[in-house]
PDB file of N, CA and C in Angstrom:
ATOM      1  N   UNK A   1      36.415  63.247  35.885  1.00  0.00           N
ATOM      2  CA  UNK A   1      37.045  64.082  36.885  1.00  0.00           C
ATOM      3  C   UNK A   1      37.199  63.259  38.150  1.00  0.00           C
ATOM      4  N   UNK A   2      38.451  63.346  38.901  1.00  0.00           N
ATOM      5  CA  UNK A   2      38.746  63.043  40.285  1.00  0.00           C
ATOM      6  C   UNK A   2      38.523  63.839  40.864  1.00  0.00           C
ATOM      7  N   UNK A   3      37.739  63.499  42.188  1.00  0.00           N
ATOM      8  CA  UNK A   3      38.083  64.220  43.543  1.00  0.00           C
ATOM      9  C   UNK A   3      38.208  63.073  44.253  1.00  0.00           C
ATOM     10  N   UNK A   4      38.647  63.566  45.362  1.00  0.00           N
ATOM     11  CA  UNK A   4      39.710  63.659  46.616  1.00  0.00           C
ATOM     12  C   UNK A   4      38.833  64.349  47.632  1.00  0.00           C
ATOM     13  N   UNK A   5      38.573  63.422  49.183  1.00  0.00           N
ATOM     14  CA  UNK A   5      37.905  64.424  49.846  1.00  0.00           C
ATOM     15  C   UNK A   5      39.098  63.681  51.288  1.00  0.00           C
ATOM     16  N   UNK A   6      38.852  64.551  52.250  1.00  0.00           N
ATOM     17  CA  UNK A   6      40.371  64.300  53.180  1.00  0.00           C
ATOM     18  C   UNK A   6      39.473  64.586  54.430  1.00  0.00           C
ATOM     19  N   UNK A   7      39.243  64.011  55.511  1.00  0.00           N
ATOM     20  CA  UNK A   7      38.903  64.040  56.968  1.00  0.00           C
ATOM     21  C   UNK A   7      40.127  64.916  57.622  1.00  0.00           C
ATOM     22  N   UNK A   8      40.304  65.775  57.519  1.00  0.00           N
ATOM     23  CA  UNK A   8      41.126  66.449  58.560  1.00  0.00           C
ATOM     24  C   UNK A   8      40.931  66.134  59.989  1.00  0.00           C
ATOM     25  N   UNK A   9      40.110  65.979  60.682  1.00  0.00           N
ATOM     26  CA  UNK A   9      40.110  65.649  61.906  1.00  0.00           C
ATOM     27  C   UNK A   9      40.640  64.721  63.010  1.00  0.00           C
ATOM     28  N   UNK A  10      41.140  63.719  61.927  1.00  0.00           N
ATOM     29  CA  UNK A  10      41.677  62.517  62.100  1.00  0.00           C
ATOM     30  C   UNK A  10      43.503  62.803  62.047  1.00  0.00           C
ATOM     31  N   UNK A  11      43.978  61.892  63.226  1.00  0.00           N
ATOM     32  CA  UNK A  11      45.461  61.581  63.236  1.00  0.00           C
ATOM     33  C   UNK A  11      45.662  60.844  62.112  1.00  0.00           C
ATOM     34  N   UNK A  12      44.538  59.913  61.384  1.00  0.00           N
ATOM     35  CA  UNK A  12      44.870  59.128  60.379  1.00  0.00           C
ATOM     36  C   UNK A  12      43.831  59.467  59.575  1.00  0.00           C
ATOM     37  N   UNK A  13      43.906  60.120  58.500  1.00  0.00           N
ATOM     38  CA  UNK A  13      42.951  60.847  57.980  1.00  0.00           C
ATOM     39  C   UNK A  13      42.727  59.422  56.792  1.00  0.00           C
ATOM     40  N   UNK A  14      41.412  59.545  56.608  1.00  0.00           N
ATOM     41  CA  UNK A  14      40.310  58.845  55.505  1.00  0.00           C
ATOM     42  C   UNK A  14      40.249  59.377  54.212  1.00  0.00           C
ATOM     43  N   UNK A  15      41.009  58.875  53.267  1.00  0.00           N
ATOM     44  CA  UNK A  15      41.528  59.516  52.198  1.00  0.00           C
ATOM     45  C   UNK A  15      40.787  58.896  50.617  1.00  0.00           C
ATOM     46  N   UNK A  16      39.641  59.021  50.395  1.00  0.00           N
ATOM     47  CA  UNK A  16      39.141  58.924  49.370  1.00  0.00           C
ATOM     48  C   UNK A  16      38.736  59.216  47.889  1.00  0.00           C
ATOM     49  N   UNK A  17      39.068  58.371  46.590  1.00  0.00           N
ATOM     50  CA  UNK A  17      38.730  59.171  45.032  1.00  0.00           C
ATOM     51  C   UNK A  17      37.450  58.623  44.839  1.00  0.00           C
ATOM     52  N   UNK A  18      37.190  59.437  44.019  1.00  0.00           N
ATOM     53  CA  UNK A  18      35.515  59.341  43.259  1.00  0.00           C
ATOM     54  C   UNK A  18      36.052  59.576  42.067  1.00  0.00           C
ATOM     55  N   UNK A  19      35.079  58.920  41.008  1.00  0.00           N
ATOM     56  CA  UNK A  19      35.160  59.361  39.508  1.00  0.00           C
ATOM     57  C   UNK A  19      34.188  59.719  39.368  1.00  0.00           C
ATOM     58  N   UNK A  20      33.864  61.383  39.216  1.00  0.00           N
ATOM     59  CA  UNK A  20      32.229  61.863  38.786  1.00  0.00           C
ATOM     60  C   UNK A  20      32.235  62.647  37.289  1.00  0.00           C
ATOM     61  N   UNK A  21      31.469  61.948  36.995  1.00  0.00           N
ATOM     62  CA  UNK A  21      30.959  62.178  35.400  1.00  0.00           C
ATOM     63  C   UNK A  21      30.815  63.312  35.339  1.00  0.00           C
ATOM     64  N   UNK A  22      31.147  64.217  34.234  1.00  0.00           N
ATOM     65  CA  UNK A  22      30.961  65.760  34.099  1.00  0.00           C
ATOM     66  C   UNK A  22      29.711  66.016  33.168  1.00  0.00           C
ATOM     67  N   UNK A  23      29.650  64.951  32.383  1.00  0.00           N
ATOM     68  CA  UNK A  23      28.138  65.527  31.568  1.00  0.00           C
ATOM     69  C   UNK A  23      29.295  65.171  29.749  1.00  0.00           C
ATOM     70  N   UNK A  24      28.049  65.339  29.282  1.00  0.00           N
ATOM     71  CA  UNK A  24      28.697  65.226  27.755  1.00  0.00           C
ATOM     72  C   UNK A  24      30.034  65.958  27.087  1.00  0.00           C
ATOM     73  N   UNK A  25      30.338  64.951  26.401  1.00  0.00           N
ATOM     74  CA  UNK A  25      31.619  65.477  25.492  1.00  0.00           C
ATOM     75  C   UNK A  25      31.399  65.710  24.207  1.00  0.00           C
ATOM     76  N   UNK A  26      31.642  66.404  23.326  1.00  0.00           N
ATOM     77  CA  UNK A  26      31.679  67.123  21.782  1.00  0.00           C
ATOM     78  C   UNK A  26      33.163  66.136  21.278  1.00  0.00           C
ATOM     79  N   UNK A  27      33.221  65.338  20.254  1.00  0.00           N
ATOM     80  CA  UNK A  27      34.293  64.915  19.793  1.00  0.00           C
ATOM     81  C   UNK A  27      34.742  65.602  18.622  1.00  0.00           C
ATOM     82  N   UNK A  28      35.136  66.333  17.743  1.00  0.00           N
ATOM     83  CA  UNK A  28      35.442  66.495  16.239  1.00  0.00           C
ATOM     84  C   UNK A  28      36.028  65.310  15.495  1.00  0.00           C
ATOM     85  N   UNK A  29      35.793  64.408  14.948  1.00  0.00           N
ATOM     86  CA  UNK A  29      36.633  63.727  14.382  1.00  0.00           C
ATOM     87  C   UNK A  29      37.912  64.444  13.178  1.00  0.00           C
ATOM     88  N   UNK A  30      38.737  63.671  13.054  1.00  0.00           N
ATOM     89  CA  UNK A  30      40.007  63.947  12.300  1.00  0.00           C
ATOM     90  C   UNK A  30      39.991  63.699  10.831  1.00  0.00           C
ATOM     91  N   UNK A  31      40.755  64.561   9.582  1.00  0.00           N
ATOM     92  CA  UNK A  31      40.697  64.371   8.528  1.00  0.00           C
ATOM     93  C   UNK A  31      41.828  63.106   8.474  1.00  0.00           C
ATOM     94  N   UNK A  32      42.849  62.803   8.987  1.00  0.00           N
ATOM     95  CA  UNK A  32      43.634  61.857   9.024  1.00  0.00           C
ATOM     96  C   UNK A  32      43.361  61.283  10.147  1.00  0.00           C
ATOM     97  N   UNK A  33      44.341  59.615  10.034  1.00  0.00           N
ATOM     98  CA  UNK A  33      44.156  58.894  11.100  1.00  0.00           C
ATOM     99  C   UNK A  33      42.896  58.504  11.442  1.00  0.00           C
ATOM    100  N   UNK A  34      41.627  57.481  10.194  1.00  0.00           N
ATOM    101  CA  UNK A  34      40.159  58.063  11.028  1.00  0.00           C
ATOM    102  C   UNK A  34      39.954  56.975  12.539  1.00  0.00           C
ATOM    103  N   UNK A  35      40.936  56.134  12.405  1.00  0.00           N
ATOM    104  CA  UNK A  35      40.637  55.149  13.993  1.00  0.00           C
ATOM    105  C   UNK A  35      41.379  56.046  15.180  1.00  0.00           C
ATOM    106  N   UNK A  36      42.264  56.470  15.064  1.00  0.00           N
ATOM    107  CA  UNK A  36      42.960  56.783  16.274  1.00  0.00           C
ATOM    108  C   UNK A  36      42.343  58.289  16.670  1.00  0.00           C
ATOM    109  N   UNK A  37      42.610  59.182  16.167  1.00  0.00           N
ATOM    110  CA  UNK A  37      42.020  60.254  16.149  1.00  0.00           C
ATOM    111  C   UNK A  37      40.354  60.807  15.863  1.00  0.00           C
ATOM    112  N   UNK A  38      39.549  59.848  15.936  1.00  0.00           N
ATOM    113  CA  UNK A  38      38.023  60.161  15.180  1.00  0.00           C
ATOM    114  C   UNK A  38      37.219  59.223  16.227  1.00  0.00           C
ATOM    115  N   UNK A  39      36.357  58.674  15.587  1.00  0.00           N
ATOM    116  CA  UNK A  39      35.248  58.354  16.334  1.00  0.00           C
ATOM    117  C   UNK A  39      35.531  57.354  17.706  1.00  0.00           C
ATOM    118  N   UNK A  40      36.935  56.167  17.204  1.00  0.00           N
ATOM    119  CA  UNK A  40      36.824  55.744  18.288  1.00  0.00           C
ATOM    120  C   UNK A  40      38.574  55.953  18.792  1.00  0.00           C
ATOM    121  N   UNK A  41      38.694  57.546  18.805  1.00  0.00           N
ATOM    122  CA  UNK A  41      40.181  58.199  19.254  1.00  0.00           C
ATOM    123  C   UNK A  41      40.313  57.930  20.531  1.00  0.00           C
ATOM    124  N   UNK A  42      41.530  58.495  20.879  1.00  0.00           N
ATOM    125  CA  UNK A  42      41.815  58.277  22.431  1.00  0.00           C
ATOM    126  C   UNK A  42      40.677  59.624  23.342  1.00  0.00           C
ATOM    127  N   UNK A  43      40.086  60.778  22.762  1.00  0.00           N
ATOM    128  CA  UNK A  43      39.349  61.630  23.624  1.00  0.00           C
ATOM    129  C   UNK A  43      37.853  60.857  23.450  1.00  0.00           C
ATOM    130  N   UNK A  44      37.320  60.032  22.735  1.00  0.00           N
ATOM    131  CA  UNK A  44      36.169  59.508  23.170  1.00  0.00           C
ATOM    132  C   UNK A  44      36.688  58.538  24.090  1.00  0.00           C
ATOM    133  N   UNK A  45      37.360  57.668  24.143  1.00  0.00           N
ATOM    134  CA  UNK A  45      37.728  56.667  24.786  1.00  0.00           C
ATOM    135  C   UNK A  45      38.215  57.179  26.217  1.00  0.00           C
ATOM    136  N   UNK A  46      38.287  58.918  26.824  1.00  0.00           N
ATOM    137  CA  UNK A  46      38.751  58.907  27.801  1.00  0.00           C
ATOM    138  C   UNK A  46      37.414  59.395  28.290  1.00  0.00           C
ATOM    139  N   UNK A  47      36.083  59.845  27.460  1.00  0.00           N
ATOM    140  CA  UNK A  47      35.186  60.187  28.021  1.00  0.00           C
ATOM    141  C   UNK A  47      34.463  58.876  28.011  1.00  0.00           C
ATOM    142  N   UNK A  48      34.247  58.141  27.292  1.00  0.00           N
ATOM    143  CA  UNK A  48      33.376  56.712  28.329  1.00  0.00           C
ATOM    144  C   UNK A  48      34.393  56.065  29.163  1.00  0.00           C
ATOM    145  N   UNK A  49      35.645  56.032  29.364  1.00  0.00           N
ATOM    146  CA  UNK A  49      36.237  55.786  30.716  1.00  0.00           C
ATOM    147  C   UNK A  49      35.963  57.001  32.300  1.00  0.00           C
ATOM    148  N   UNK A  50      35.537  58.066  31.231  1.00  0.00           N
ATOM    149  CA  UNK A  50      34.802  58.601  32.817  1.00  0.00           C
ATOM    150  C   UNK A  50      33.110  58.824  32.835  1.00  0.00           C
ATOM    151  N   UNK A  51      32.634  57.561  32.106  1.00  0.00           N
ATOM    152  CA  UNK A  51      31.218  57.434  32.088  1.00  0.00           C
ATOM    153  C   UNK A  51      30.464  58.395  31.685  1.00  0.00           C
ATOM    154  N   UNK A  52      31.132  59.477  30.659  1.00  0.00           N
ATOM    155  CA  UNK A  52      30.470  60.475  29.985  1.00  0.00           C
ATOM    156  C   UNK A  52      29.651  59.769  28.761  1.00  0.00           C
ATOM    157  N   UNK A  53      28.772  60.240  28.424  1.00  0.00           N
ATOM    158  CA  UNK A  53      27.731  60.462  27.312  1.00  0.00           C
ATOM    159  C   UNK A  53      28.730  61.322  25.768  1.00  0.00           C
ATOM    160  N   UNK A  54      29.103  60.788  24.725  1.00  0.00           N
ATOM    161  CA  UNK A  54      29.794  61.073  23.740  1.00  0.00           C
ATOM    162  C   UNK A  54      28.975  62.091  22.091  1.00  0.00           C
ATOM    163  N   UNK A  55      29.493  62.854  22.189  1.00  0.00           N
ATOM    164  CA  UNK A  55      28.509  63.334  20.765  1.00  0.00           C
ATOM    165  C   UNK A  55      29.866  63.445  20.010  1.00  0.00           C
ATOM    166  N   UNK A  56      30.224  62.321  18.867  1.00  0.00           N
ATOM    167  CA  UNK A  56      30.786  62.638  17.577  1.00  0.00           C
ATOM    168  C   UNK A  56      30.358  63.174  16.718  1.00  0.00           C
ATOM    169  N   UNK A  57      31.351  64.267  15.951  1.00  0.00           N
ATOM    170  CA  UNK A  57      30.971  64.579  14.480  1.00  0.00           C
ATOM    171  C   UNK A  57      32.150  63.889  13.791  1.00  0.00           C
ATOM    172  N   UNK A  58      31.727  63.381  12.765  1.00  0.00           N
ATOM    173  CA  UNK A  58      32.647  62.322  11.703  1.00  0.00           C
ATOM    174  C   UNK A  58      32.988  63.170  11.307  1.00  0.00           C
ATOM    175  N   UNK A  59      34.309  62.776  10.653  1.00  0.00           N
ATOM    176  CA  UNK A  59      35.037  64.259   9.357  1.00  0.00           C
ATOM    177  C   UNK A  59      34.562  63.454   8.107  1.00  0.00           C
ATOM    178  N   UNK A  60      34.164  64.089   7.319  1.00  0.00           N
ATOM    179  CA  UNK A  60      33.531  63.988   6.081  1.00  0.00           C
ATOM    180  C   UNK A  60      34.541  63.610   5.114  1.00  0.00           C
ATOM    181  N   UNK A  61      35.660  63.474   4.941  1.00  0.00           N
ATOM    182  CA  UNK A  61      36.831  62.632   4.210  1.00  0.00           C
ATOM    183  C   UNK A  61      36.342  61.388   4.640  1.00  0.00           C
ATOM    184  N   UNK A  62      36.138  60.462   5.435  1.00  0.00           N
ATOM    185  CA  UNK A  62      35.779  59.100   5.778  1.00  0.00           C
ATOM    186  C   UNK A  62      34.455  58.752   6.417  1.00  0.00           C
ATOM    187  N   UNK A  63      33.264  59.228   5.584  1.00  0.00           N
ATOM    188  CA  UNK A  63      31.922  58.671   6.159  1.00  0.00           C
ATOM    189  C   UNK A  63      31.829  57.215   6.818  1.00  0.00           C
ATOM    190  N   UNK A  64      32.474  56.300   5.810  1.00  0.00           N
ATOM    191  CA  UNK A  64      32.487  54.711   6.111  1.00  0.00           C
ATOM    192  C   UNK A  64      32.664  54.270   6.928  1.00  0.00           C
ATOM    193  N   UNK A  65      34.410  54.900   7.205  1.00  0.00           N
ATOM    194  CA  UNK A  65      35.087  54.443   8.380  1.00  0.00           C
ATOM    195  C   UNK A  65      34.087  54.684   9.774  1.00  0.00           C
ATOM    196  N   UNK A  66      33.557  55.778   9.658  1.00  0.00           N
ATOM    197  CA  UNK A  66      33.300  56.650  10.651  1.00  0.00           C
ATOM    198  C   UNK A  66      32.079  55.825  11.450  1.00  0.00           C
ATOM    199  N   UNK A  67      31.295  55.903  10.268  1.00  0.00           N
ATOM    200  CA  UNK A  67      30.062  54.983  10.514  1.00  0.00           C
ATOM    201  C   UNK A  67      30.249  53.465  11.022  1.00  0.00           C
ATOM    202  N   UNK A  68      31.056  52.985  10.255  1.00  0.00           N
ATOM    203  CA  UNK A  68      31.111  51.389  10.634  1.00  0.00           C
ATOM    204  C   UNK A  68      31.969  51.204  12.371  1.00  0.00           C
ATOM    205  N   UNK A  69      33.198  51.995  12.554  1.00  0.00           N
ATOM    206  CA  UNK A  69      33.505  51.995  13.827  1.00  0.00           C
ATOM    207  C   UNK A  69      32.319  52.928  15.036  1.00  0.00           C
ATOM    208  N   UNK A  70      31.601  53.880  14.444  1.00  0.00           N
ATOM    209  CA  UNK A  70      30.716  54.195  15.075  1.00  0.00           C
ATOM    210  C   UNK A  70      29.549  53.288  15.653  1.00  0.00           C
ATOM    211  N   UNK A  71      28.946  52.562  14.907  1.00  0.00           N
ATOM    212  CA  UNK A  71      28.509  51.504  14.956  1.00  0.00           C
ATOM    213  C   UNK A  71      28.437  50.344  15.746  1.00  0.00           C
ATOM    214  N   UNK A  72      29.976  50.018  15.861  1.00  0.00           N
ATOM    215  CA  UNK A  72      30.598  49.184  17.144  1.00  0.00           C
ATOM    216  C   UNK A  72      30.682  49.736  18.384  1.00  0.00           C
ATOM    217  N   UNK A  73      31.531  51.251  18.145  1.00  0.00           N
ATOM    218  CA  UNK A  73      31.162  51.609  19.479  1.00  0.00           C
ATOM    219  C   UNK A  73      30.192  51.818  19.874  1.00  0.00           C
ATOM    220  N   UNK A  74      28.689  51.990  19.632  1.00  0.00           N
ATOM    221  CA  UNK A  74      27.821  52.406  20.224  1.00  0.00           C
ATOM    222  C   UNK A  74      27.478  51.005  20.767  1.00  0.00           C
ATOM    223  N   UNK A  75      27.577  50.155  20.297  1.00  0.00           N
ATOM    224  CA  UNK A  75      26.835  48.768  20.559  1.00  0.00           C
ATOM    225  C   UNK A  75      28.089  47.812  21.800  1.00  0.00           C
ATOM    226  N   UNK A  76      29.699  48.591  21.714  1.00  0.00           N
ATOM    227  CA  UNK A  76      30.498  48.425  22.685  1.00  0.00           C
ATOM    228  C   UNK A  76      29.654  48.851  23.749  1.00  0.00           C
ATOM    229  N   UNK A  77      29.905  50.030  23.586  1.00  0.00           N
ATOM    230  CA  UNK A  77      29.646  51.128  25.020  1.00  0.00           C
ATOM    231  C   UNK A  77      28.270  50.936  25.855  1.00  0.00           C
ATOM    232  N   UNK A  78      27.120  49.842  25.067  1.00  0.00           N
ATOM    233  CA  UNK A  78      26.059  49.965  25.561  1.00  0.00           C
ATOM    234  C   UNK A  78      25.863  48.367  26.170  1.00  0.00           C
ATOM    235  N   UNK A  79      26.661  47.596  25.210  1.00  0.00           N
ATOM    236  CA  UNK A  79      26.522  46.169  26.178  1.00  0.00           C
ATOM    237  C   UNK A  79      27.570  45.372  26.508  1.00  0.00           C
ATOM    238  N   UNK A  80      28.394  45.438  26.430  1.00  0.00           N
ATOM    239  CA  UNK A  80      29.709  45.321  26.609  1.00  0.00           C
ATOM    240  C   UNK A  80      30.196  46.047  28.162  1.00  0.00           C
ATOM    241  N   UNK A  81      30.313  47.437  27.997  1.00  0.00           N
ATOM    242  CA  UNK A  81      30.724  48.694  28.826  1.00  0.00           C
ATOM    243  C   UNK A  81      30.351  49.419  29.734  1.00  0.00           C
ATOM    244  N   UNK A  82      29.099  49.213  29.438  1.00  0.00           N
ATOM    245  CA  UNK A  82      28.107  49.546  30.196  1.00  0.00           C
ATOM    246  C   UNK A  82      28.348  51.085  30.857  1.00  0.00           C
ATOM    247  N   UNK A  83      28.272  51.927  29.608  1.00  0.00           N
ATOM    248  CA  UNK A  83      29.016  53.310  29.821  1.00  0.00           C
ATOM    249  C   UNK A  83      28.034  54.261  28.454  1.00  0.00           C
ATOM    250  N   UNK A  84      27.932  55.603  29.129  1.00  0.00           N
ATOM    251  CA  UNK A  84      27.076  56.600  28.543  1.00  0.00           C
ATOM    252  C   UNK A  84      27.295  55.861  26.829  1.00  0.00           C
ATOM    253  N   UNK A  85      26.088  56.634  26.414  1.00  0.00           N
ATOM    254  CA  UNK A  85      26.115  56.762  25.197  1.00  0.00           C
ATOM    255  C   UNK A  85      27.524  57.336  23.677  1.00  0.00           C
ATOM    256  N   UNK A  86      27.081  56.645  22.597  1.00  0.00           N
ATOM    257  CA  UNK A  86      28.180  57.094  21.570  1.00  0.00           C
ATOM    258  C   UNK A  86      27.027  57.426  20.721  1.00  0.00           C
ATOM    259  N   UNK A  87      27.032  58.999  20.441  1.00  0.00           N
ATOM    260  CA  UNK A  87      26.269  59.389  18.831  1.00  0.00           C
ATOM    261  C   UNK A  87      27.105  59.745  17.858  1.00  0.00           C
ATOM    262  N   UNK A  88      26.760  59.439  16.782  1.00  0.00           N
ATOM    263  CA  UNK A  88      27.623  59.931  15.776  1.00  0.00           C
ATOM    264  C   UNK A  88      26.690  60.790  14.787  1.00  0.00           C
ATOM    265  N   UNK A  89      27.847  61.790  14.451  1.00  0.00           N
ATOM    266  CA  UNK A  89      27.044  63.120  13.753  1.00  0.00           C
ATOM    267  C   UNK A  89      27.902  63.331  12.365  1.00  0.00           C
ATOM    268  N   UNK A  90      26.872  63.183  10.944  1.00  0.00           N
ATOM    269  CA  UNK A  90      27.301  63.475   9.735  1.00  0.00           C
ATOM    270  C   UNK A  90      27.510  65.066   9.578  1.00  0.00           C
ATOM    271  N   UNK A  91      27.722  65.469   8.465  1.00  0.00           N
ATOM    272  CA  UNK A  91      28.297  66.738   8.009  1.00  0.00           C
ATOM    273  C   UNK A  91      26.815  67.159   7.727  1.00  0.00           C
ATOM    274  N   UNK A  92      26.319  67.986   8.144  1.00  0.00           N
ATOM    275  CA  UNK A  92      24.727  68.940   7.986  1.00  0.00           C
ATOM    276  C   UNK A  92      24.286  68.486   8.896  1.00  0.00           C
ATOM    277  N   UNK A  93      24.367  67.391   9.855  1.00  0.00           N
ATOM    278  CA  UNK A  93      23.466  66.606  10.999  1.00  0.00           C
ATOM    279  C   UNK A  93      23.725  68.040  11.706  1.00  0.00           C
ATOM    280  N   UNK A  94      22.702  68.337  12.892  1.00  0.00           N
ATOM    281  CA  UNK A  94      22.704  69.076  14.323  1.00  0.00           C
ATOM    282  C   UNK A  94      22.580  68.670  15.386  1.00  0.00           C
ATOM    283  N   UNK A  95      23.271  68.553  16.152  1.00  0.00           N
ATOM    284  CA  UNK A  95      23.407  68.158  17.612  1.00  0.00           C
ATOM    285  C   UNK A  95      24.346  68.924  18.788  1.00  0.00           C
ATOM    286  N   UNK A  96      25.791  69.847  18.105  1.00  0.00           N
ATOM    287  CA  UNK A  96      26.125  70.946  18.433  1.00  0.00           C
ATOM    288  C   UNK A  96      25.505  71.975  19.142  1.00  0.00           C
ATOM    289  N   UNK A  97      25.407  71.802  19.871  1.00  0.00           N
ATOM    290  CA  UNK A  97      24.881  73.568  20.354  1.00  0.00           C
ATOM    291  C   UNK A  97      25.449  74.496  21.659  1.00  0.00           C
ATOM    292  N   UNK A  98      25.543  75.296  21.066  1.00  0.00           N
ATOM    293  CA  UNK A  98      26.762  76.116  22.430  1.00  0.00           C
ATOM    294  C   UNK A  98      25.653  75.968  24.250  1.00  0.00           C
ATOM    295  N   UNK A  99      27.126  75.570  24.382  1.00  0.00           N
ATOM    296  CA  UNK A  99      26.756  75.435  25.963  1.00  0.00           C
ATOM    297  C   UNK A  99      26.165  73.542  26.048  1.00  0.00           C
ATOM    298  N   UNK A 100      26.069  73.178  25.280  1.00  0.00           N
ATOM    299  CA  UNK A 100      25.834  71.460  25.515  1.00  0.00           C
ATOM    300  C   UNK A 100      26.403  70.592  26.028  1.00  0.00           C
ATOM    301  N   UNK A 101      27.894  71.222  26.274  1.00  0.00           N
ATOM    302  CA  UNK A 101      29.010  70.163  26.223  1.00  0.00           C
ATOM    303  C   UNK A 101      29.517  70.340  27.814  1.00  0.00           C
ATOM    304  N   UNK A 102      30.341  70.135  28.386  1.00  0.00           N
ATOM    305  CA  UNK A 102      31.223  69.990  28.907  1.00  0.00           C
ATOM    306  C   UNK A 102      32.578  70.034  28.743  1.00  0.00           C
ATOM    307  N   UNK A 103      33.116  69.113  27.965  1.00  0.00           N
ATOM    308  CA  UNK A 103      34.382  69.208  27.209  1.00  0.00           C
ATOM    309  C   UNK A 103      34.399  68.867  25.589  1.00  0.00           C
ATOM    310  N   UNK A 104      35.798  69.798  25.080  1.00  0.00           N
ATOM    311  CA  UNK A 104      35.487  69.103  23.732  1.00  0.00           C
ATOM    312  C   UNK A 104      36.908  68.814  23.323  1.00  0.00           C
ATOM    313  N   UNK A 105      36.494  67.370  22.348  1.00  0.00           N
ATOM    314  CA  UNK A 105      38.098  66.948  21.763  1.00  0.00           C
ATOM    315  C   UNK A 105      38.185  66.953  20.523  1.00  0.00           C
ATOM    316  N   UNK A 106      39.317  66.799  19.472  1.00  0.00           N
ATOM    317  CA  UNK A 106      39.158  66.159  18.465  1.00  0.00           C
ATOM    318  C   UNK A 106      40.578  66.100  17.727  1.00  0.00           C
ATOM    319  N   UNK A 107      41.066  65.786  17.081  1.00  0.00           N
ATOM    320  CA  UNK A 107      41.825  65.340  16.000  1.00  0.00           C
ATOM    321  C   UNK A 107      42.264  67.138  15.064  1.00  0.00           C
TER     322      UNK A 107
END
């Protein structure tokens, strides 16, 4: 999330953005497409660009995929990126729970 905070007081007002982290994201991964749309889609990729903390669930058509790019990203995002966490969640795993999230994406 952007904000914007504005000095009104000023003839030349002080016009500043912040990027503040909202808290975790819920991903669903996708039955198709498993790179673009799934673990490492464009909605995880817009939540560690705003330094959110990521909870994937893999779609169960592509465990492999899911896992092996999961894998990278977590080990991207942690030394590389230096940006919240990537979990990845199998089919019966729990980590879901209403009200956890912040936002949710998926495929």
């Amino acid at each position: 999330m952007a904000a914007a905070a504005i000095d009104h007081r000023s003839a030349n007002p002080d016009i500043r953005q912040r990027q503040i982290p909202l808290g975790p994201v819920a991903v669903f991964g996708a039955s198709n497409f498993p790179l673009a749309f799934s673990v490492a889609g464009g909605d995880t990729a817009s939540a560690l660009a705003a330094d959110c903390p990521v909870v994937v669930k893999a779609h169960e058509a592509h465990p492999g995929t899911s896992e092996l790019v999961g894998r990278a990203e977590a080990t991207a995002s942690r030394l590389v990126l230096d940006v919240g966490p990537v979990l990845l969640l199998f089919q019966g795993e729990r980590g879901f729970e209403e009200g956890a999230f912040v936002a949710v994406g998926g495929g």
